[in-house]
Protein backbone atom coordinates (compact mmCIF):
# COMPACT_ATOMS: atom_id res chain seq x y z
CA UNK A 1 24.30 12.73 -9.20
CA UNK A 2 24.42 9.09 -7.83
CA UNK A 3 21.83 7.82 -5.52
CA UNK A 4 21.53 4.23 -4.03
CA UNK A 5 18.02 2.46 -4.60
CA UNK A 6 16.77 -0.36 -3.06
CA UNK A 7 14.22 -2.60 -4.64
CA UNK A 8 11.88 -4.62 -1.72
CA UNK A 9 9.11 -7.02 -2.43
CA UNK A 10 6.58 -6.14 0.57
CA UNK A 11 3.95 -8.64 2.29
CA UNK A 12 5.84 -11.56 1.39
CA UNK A 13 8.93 -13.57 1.49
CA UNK A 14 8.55 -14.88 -1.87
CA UNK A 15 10.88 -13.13 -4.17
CA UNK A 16 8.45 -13.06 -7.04
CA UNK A 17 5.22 -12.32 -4.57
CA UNK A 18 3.92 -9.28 -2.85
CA UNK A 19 4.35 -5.81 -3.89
CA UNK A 20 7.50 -4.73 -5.03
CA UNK A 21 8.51 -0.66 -4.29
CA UNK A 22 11.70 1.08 -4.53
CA UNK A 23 13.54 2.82 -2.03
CA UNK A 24 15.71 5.62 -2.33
CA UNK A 25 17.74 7.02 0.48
CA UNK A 26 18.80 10.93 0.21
CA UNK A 27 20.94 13.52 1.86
CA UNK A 28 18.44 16.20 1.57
CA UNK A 29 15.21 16.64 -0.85
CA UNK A 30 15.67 17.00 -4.30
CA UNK A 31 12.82 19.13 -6.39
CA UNK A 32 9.26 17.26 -6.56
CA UNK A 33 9.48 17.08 -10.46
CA UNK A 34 12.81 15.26 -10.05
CA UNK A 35 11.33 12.72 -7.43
CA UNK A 36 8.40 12.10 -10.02
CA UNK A 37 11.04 11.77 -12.64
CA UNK A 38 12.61 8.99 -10.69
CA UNK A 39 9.47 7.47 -9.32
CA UNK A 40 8.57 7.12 -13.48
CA UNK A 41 11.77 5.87 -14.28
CA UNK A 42 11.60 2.89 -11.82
CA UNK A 43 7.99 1.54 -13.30
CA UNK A 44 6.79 0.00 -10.18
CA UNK A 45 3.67 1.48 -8.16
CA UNK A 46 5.51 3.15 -5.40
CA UNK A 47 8.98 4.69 -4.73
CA UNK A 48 9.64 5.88 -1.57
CA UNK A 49 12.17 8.50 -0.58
CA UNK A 50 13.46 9.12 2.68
CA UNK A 51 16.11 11.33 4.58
CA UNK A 52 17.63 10.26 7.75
CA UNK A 53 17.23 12.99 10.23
CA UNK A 54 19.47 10.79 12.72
CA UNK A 55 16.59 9.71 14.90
CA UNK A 56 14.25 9.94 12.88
CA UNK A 57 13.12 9.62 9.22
CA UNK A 58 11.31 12.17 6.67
CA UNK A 59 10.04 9.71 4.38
CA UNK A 60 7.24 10.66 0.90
CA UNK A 61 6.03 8.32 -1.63
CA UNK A 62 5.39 8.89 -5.46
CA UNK A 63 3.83 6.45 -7.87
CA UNK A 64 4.35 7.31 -11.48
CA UNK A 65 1.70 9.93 -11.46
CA UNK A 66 1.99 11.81 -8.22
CA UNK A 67 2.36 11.92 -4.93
CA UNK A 68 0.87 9.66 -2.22
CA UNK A 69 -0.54 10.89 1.13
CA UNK A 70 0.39 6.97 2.30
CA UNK A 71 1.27 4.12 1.16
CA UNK A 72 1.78 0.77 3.50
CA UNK A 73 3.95 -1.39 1.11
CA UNK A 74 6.22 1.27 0.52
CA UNK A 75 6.54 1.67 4.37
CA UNK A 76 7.24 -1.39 4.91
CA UNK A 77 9.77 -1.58 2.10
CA UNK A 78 11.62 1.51 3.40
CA UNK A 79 12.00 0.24 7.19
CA UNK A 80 13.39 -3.16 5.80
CA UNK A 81 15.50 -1.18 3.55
CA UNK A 82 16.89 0.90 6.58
CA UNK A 83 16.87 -2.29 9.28
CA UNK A 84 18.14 -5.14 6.86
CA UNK A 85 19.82 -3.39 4.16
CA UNK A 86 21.49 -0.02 5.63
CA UNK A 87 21.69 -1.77 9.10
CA UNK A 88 20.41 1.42 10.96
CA UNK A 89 20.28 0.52 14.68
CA UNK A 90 17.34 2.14 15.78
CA UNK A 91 14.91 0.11 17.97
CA UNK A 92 11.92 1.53 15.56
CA UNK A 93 12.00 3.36 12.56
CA UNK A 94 9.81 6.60 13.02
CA UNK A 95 8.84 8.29 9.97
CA UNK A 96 7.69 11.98 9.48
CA UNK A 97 4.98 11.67 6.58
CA UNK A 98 2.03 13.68 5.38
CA UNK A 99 0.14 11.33 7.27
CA UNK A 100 1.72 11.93 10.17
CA UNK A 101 3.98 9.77 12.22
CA UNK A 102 4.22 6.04 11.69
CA UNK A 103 6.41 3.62 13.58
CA UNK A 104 7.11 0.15 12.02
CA UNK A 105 8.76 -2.20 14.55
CA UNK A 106 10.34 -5.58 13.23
CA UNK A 107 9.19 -8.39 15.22
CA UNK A 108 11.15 -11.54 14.43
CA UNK A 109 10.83 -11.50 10.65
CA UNK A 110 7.77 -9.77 10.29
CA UNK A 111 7.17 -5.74 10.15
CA UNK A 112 4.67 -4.25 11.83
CA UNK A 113 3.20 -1.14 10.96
CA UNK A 114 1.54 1.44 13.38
CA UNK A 115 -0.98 3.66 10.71
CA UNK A 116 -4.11 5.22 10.95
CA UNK A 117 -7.48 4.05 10.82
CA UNK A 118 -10.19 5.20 8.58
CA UNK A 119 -13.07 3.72 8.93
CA UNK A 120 -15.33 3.68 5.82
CA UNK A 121 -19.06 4.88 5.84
CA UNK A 122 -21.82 4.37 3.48
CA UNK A 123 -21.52 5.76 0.43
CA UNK A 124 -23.77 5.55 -2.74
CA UNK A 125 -21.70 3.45 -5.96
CA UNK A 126 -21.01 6.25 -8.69
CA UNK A 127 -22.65 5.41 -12.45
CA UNK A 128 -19.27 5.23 -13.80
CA UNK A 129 -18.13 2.75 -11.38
CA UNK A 130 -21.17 0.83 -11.38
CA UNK A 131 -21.24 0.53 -15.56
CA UNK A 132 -17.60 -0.81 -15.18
CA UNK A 133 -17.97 -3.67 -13.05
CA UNK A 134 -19.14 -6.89 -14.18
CA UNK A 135 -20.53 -8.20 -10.62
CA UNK A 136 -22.17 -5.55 -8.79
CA UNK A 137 -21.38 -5.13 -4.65
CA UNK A 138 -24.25 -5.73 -2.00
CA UNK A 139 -22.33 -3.40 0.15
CA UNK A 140 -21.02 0.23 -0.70
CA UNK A 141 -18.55 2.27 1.64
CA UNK A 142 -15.97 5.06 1.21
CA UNK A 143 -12.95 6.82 3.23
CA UNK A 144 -10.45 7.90 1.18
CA UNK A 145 -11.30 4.61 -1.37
CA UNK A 146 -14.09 2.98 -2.01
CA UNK A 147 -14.67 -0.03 -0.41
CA UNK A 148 -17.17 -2.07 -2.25
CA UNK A 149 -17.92 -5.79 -0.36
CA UNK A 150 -19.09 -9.05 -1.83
CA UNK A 151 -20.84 -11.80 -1.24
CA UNK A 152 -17.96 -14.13 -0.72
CA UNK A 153 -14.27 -14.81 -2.20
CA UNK A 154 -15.13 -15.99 -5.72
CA UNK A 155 -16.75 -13.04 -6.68
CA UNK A 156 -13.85 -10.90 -5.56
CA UNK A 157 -11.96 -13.50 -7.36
CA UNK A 158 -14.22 -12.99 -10.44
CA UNK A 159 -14.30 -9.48 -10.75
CA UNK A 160 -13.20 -7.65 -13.95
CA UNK A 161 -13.06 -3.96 -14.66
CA UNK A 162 -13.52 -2.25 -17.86
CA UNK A 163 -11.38 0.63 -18.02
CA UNK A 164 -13.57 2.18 -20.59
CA UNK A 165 -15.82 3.72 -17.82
CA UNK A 166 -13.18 2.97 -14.67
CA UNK A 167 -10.61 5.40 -15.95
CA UNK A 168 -13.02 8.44 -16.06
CA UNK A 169 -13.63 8.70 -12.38
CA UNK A 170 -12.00 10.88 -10.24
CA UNK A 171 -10.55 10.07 -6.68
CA UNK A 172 -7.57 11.83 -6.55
CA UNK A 173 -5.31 9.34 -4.48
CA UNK A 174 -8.12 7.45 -3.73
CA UNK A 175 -8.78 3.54 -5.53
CA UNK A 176 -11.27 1.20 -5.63
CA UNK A 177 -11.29 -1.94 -2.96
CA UNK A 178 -13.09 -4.85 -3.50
CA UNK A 179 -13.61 -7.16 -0.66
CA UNK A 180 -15.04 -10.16 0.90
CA UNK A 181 -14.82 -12.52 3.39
CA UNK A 182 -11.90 -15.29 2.63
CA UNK A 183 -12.38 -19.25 2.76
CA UNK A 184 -9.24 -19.81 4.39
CA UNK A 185 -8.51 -15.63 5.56
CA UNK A 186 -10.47 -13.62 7.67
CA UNK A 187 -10.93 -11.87 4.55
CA UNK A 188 -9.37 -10.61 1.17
CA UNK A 189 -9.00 -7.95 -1.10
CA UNK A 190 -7.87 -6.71 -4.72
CA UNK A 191 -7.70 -3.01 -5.48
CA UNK A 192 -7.52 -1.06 -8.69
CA UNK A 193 -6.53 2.73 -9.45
CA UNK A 194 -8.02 4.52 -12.09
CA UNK A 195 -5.72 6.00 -15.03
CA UNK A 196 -3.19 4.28 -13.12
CA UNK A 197 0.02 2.63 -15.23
CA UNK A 198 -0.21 -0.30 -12.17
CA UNK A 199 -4.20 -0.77 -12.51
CA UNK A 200 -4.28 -3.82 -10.47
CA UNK A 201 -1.94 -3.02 -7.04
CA UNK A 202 -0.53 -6.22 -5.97
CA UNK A 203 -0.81 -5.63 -2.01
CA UNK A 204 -1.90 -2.55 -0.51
CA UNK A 205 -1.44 -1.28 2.67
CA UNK A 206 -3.28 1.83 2.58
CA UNK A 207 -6.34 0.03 1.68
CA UNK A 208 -6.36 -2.00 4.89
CA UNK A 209 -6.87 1.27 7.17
CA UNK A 210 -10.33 0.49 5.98
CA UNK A 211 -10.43 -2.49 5.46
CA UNK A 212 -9.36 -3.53 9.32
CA UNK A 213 -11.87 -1.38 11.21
CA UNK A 214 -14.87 -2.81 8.92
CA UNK A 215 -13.98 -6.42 8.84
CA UNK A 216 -12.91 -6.17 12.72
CA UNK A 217 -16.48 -4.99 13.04
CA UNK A 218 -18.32 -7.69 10.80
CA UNK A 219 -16.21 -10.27 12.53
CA UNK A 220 -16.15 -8.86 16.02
CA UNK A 221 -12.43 -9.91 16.79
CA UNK A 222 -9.52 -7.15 16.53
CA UNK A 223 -6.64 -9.63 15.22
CA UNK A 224 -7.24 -11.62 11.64
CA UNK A 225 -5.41 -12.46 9.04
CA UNK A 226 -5.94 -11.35 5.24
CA UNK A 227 -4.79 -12.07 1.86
CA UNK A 228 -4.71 -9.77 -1.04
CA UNK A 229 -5.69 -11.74 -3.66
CA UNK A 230 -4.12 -10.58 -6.68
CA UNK A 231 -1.65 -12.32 -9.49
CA UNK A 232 1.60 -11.76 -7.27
CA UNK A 233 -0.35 -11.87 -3.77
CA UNK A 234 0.23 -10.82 -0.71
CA UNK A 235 -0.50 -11.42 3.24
CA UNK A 236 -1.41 -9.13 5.58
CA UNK A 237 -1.44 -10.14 9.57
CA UNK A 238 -3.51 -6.87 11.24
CA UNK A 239 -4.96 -5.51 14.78
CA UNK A 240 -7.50 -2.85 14.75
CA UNK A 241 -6.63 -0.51 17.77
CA UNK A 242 -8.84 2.16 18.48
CA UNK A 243 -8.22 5.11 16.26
CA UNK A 244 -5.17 2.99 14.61
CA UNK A 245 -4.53 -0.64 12.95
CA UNK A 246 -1.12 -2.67 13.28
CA UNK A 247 -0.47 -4.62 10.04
CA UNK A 248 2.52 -6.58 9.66
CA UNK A 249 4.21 -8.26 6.96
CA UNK A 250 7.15 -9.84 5.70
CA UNK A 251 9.58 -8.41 3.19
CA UNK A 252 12.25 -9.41 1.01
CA UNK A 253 15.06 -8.09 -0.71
CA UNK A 254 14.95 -8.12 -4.80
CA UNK A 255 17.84 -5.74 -5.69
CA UNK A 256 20.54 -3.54 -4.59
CA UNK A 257 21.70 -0.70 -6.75
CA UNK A 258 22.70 2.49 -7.87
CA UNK A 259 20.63 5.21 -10.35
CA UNK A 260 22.46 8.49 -12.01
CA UNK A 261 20.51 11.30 -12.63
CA UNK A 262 21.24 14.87 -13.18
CA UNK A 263 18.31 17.49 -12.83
CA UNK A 264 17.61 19.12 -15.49
């Protein structure tokens, strides 16, 4: 079986920034192990599948470990994969996902995705977490990550992880956020995954559907501008809207290809 696949670096338009996924178009879904299989092959922190449904687009996301219940880079990758690369003509690509429907609309160069918020509450810093940082937070918060916020940029900056203690907690698709208000950004980010093979994920977009509704809080303005902070880096432009944020991106092409693989 021959598929194409589509690598995209996401949040940038550097071709060595951002976060880079795949993207694999299909005619119909293969078998979940096979997807995996694929998504473990390609070695990068998301691959995202999708099948054209004409007007719209079924569309799931596997790291190298399992399935995703979202993932913003990898949306973004896939709609520039469809706009720029397959040269779909749809005003907005809709995707069916198990989040449910997201639109991503290009706007001059930039993407901008439509995804839900979730607004983090307090939450109390598990032992395991606590024993593997080596600045503790003054601020602890949870939705589907943990959102742990610092006193300013250099500590977010500064933090390192020991993955003695890190990898033994258990949040299912969930990661670990840390955050703070940015010198020159509204405010920035890393985020880390534990028993993850990416530990560090360059630029997430997930992680900002908490990230917006807290900082658009703290701040008291609904539009700012953020900057995951990590080695390859990323920027983020994002609205909080209600019960949904807009964040928008650029992306950029890093290869075209094709992958054979035969189930077993």
């Amino acid at each position: 079986m021959q598929l194409h696949i589509y690598q995209v670096n996401a949040f940038t338009n550097r071709p060595f920034g951002g976060n880079p996924a795949c993207v694999v178009p299909l005619s119909e879904w293969l078998e979940d192990d096979l997807l995996l299989k694929i998504a473990q092959e390609n070695a990068v922190a998301e691959t995202a599948f999708f099948v054209d449904q004409g007007y719209k687009f079924q569309l799931r996301w596997f790291t190298p470990e399992m399935e995703m219940d979202l993932c913003g880079h990898a949306t973004l990758a896939a709609a520039h994969a469809i706009k720029e690369i397959r040269k779909s003509t749809v005003k907005n690509v809709i995707f069916e996902t198990r989040s449910g429907e997201l639109t991503v609309k290009k706007q001059g160069d930039l993407y901008i995705l439509d995804l839900p918020s979730r607004r983090p509450t307090a939450a109390t810093l598990p032992q395991l977490l606590a024993s593997s940082l080596n600045i503790q937070p003054r601020e602890v918060l949870k939705a589907r990550d943990y959102v742990l916020v610092y006193r300013d940029q250099k500590e977010v900056e500064e933090i390192v992880i020991d993955r003695t203690y890190f990898d033994l907690l258990e949040l299912g698709t969930g990661g670990v956020i840390v955050t703070a208000q940015g010198r020159d950004r509204d405010f920035v980010s890393r985020f880390f995954t534990p028993g993850a093979s990416v530990f560090e994920d360059p630029v997430t977009g997930s992680a900002h559907c908490s990230l917006v509704p807290y900082w658009s809080e703290i701040l008291q303005k609904d539009e700012l501008k953020a900057r995951q902070i990590s080695e390859r880096g990323g920027e983020l432009f994002c609205k909080q809207k209600e019960e949904r944020v807009e964040i928008a991106g650029y992306a950029r092409t890093y290869f075209i290809g094709k992958i054979f693989v035969e189930a077993d």
